[in-house]
Protein backbone atom coordinates (compact mmCIF):
# COMPACT_ATOMS: atom_id res chain seq x y z
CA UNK A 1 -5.27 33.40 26.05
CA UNK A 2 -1.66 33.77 25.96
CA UNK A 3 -0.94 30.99 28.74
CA UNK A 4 -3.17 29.21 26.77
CA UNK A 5 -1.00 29.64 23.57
CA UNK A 6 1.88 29.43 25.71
CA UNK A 7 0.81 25.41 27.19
CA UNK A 8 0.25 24.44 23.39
CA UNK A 9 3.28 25.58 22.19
CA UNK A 10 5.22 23.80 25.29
CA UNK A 11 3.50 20.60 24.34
CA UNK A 12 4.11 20.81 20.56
CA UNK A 13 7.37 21.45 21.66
CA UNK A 14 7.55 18.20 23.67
CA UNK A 15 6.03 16.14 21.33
CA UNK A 16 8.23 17.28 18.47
CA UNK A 17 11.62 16.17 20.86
CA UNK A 18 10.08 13.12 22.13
CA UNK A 19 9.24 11.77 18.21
CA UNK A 20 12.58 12.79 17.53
CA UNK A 21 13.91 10.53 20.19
CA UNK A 22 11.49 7.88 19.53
CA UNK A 23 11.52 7.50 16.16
CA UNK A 24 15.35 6.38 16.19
CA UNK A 25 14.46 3.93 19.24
CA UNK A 26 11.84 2.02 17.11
CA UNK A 27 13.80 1.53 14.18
CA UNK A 28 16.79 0.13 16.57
CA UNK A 29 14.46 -1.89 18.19
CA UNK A 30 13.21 -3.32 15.09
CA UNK A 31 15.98 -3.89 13.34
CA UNK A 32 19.04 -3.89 15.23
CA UNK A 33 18.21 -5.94 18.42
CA UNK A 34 18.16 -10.05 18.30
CA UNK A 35 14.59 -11.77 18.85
CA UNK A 36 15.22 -12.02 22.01
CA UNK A 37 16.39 -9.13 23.03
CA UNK A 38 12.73 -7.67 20.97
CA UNK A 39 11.43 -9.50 23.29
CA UNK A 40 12.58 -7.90 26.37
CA UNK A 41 12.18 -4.46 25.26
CA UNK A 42 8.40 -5.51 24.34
CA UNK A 43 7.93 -7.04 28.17
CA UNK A 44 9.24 -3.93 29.29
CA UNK A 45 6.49 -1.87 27.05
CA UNK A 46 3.52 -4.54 28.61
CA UNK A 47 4.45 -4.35 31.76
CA UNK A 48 4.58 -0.12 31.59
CA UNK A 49 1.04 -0.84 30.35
CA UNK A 50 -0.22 -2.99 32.76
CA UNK A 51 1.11 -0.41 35.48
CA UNK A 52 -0.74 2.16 34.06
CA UNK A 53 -3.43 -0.23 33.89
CA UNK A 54 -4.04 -0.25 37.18
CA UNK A 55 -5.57 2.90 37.33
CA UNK A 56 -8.48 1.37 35.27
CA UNK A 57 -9.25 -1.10 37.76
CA UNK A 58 -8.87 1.70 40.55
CA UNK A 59 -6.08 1.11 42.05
CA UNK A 60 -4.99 3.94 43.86
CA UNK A 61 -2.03 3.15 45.49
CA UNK A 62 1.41 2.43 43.65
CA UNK A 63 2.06 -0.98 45.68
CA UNK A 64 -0.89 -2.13 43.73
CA UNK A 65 -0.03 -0.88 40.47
CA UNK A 66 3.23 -2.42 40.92
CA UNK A 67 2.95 -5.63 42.14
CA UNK A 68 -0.15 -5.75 38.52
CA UNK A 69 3.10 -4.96 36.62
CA UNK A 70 5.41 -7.57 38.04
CA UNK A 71 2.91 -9.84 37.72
CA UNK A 72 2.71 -9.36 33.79
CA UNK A 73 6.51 -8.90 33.37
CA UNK A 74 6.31 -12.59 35.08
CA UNK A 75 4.27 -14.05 32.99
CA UNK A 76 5.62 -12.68 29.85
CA UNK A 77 8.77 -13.80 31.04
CA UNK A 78 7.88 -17.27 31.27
CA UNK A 79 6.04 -17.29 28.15
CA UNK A 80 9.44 -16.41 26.48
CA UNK A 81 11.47 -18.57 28.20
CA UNK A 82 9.01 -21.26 27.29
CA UNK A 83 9.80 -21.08 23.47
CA UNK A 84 11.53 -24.09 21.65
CA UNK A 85 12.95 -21.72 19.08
CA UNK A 86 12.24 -17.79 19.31
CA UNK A 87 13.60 -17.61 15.81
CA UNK A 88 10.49 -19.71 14.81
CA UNK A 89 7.44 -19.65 16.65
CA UNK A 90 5.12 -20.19 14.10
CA UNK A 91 3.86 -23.53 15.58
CA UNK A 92 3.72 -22.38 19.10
CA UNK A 93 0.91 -23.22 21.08
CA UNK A 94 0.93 -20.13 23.28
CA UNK A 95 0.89 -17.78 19.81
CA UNK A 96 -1.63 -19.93 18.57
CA UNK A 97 -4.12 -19.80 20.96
CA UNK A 98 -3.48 -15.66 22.57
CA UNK A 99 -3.89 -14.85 18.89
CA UNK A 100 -6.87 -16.65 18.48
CA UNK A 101 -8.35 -15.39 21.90
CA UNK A 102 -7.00 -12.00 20.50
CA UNK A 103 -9.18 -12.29 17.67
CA UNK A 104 -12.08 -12.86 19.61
CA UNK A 105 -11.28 -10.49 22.64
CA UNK A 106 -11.58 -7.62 20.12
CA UNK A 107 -14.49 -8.53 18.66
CA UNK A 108 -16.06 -7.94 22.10
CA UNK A 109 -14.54 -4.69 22.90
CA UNK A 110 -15.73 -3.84 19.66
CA UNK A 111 -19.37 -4.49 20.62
CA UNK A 112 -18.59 -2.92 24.02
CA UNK A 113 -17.64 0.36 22.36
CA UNK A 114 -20.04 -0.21 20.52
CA UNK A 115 -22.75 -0.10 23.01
CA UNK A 116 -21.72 2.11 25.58
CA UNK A 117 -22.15 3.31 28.23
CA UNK A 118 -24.80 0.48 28.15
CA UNK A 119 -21.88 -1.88 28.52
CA UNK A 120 -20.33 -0.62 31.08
CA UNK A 121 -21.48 -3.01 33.36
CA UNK A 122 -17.86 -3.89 33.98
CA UNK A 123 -16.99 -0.92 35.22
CA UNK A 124 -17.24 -1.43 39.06
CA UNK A 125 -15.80 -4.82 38.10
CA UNK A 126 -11.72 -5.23 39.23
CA UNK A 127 -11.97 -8.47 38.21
CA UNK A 128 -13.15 -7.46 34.71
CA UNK A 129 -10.90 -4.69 34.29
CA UNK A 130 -8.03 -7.16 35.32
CA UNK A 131 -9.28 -9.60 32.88
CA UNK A 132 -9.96 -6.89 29.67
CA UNK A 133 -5.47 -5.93 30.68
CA UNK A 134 -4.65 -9.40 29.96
CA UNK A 135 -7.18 -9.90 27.08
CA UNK A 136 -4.87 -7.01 25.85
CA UNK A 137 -1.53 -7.36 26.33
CA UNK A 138 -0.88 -11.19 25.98
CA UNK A 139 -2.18 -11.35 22.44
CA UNK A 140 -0.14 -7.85 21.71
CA UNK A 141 2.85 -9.28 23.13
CA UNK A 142 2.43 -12.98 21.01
CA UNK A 143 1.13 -10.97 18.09
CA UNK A 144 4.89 -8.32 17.78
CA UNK A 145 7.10 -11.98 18.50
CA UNK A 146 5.44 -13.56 16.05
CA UNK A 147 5.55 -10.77 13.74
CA UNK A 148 9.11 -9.86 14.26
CA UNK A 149 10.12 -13.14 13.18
CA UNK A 150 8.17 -14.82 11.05
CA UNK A 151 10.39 -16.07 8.07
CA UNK A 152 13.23 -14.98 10.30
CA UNK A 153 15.48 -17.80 9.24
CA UNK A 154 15.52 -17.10 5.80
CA UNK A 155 15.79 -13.31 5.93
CA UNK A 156 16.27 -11.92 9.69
CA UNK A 157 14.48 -8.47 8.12
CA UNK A 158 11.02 -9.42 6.86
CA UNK A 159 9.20 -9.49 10.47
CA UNK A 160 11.30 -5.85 10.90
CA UNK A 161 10.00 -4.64 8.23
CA UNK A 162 6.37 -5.94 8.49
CA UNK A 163 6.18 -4.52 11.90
CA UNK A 164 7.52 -0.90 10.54
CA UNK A 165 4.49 -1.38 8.17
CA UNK A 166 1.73 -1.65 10.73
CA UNK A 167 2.99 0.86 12.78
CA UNK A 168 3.78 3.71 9.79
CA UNK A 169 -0.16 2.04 8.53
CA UNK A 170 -1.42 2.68 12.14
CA UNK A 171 0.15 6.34 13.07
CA UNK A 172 -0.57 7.51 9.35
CA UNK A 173 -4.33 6.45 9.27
CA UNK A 174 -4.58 8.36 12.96
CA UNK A 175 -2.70 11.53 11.40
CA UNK A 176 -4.91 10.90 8.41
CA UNK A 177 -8.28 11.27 10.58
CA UNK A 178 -7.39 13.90 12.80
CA UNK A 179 -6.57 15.74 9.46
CA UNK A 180 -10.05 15.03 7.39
CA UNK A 181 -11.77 15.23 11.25
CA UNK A 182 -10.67 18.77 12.05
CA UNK A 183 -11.15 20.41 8.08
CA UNK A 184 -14.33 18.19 7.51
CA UNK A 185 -15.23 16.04 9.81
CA UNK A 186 -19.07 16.63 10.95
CA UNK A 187 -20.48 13.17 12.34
CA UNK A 188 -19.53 12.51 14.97
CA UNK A 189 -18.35 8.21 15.41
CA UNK A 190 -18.51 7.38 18.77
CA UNK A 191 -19.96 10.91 20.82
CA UNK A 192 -20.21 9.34 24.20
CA UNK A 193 -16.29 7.77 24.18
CA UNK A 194 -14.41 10.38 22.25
CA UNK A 195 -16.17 13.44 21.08
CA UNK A 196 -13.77 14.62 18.59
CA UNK A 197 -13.60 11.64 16.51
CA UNK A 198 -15.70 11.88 13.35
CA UNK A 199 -16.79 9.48 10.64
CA UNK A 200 -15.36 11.26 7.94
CA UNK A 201 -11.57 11.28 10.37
CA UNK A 202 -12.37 7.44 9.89
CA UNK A 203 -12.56 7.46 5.91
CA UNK A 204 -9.38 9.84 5.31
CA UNK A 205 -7.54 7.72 7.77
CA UNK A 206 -8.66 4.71 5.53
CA UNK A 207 -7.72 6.79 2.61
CA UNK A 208 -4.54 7.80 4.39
CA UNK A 209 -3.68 4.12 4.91
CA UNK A 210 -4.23 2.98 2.32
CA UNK A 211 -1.52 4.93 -0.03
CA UNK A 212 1.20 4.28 2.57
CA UNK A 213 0.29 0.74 2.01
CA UNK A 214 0.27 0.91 -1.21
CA UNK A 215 3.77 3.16 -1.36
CA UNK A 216 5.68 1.19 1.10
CA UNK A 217 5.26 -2.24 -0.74
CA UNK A 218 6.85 -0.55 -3.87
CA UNK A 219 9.47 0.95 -1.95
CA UNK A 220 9.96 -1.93 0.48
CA UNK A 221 11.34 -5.35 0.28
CA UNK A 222 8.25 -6.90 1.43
CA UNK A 223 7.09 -9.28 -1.40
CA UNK A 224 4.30 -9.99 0.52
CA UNK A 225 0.88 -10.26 -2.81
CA UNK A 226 -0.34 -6.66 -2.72
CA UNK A 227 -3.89 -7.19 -3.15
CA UNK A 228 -3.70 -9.60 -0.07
CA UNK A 229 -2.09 -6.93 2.21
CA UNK A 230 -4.32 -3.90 1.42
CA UNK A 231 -7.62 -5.60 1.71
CA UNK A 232 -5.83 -7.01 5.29
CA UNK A 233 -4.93 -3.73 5.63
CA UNK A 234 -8.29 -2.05 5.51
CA UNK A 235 -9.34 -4.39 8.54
CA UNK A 236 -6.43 -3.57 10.50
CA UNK A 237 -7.03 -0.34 10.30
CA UNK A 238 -10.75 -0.12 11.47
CA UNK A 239 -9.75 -2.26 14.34
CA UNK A 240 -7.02 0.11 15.43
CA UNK A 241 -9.69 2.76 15.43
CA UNK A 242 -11.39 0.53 17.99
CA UNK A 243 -8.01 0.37 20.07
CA UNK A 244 -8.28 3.59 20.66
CA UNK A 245 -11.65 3.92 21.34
CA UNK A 246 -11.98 0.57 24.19
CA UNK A 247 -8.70 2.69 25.45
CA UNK A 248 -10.53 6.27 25.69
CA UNK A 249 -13.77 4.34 26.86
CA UNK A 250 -11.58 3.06 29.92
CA UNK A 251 -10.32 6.02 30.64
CA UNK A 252 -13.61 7.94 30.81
CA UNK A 253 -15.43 5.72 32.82
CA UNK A 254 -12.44 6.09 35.10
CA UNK A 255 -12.44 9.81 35.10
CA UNK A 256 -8.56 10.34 33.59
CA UNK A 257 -7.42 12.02 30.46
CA UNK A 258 -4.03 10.33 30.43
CA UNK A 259 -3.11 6.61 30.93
CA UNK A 260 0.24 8.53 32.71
CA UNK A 261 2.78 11.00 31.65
CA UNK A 262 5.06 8.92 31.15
CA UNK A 263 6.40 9.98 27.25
CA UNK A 264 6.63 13.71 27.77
CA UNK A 265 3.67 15.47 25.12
CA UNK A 266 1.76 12.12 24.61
CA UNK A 267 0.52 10.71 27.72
CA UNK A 268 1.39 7.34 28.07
CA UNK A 269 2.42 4.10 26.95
CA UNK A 270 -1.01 2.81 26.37
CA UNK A 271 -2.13 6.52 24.86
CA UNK A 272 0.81 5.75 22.04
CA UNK A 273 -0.07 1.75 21.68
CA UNK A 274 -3.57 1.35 22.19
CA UNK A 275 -4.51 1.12 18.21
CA UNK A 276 -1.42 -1.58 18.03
CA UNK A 277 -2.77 -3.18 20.40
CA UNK A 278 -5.73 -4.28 18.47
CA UNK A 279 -3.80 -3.84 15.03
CA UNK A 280 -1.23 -5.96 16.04
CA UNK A 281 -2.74 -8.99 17.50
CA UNK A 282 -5.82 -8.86 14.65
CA UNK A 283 -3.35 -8.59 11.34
CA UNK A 284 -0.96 -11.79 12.67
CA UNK A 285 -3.99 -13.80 13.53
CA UNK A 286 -5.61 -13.23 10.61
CA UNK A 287 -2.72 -14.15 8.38
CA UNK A 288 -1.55 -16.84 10.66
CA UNK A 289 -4.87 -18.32 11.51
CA UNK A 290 -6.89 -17.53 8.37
CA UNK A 291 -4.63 -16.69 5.59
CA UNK A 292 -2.14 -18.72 6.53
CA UNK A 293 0.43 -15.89 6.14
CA UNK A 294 0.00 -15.51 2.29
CA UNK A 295 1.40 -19.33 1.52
CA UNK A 296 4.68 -18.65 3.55
């Protein structure tokens, strides 16, 4: 018992110095670094992802893994290099479309979680696997450049900000359910992908969500119509859940508990993105394809 108590309190203890590191790191990122220098950092996150990735589609060896990630950091590359303006890509066709096929993509890995293990027909499937990774990461790339500057040229903030927002609406929803989950949490959501999450985890995390929403636009210079971004919100939210979940499903048909250990205390890269990586790519096609982000 006491190595036991011993292991948690080493982890706390790197997870408490690693969110003290990162926390800094995302706001400089955010704020402080040019479009396209965002841009690089996010390549750099994708292409961490894809490598980890590759354990997914079974690859064993790190040759394989690496040459998946320098195969991503290629084409991300040329995707940003391809931009007219990165300062305004709102009528790009490559963000048009990858958040479009975004949208979609996640409506399927919904029904996939949904459904399995039933689904899992893909899971002998390199090809699919390979397929689900870019499915993933090109709309969550598109969706954080589009995000990071939309109305760039008339305040180089906004996108900063609006990104800070789904990420502080993303983390606090997850805090939020693991909270309600462990003090009241009885039924179970999804047994057979992740055993500990619960249905009532999934309303306090709404709950949870939704007053950060609701205190960050009145402390905030987002003057984005409030009713338009909570009920957005609430959808980006569920969908995160479902980030998670395809995420956990992968890994479990796979047989690993951590995507890598690369961020000391959390696992890795995709462990800390996988709800942005549906929240992300959902909320800026939504606004951008449906709601035309709110008449800007």
């Amino acid at each position: 018992m006491n190595s036991f108590n011993k292991k948690k309190e080493d982890t706390l203890k790197h997870r408490l110095i690693t969110i003290a590191v990162l926390i800094p790191l995302v706001i400089t990122t955010l704020f402080l670094l040019s479009p396209t220098k965002f841009g690089f950092v996010i390549i750099i996150i994708c292409t961490l992802s894809a490598w980890e990735w590759g354990q997914f589609a079974g690859f064993q060896s790190q040759t394989k893994r690496i040459g998946l990630a320098i195969i991503f950091a290629i084409i991300l590359l040329v995707i940003q290099f391809s931009f007219q303006d990165i300062t305004n890509l709102i009528n790009e066709p490559i963000i048009f479309y990858s958040l479009l096929i975004g949208i979609i993509w996640w409506i399927i890995a919904i029904l996939l979680v949904i459904t399995y293990p039933i689904s899992a027909f893909w899971s002998n499937s390199v090809v699919a696997l390979l397929l689900f990774c870019l499915l993933t990461i090109i709309p969550f790339y598109c969706g954080m450049m589009i995000l990071r500057t939309i109305s760039y040229q008339n305040n180089t903030f906004f996108g900063a900000w609006l990104l800070l927002y789904i990420m502080l609406l993303v983390w606090g929803s997850d805090s939020g359910a693991y909270a309600f989950g462990r003090t009241i949490g009885r039924n179970k959501l999804a047994p057979k992908i992740s055993p500990g999450k619960t249905w009532e985890g999934l309303f306090g995390g709404l709950i949870v969500s939704e007053i950060i929403s609701l205190l960050f636009i009145s402390i905030t210079p987002i003057y984005i119509i409030p009713n338009y971004l909570l009920s957005t919100s609430i959808i980006v939210v569920v969908i995160s859940v479902f980030g998670d979940l395809a995420e956990s499903m992968y890994k479990r048909q796979s047989g690993i508990k951590d995507s890598s250990n690369l961020i000391p205390g959390h696992g890795g890269i995709l462990d800390r993105i996988d709800s942005l990586t549906a929240a992300v790519p959902v909320f800026a096609g939504l606004n951008l394809l449906i709601f035309k982000w709110f008449g800007f």
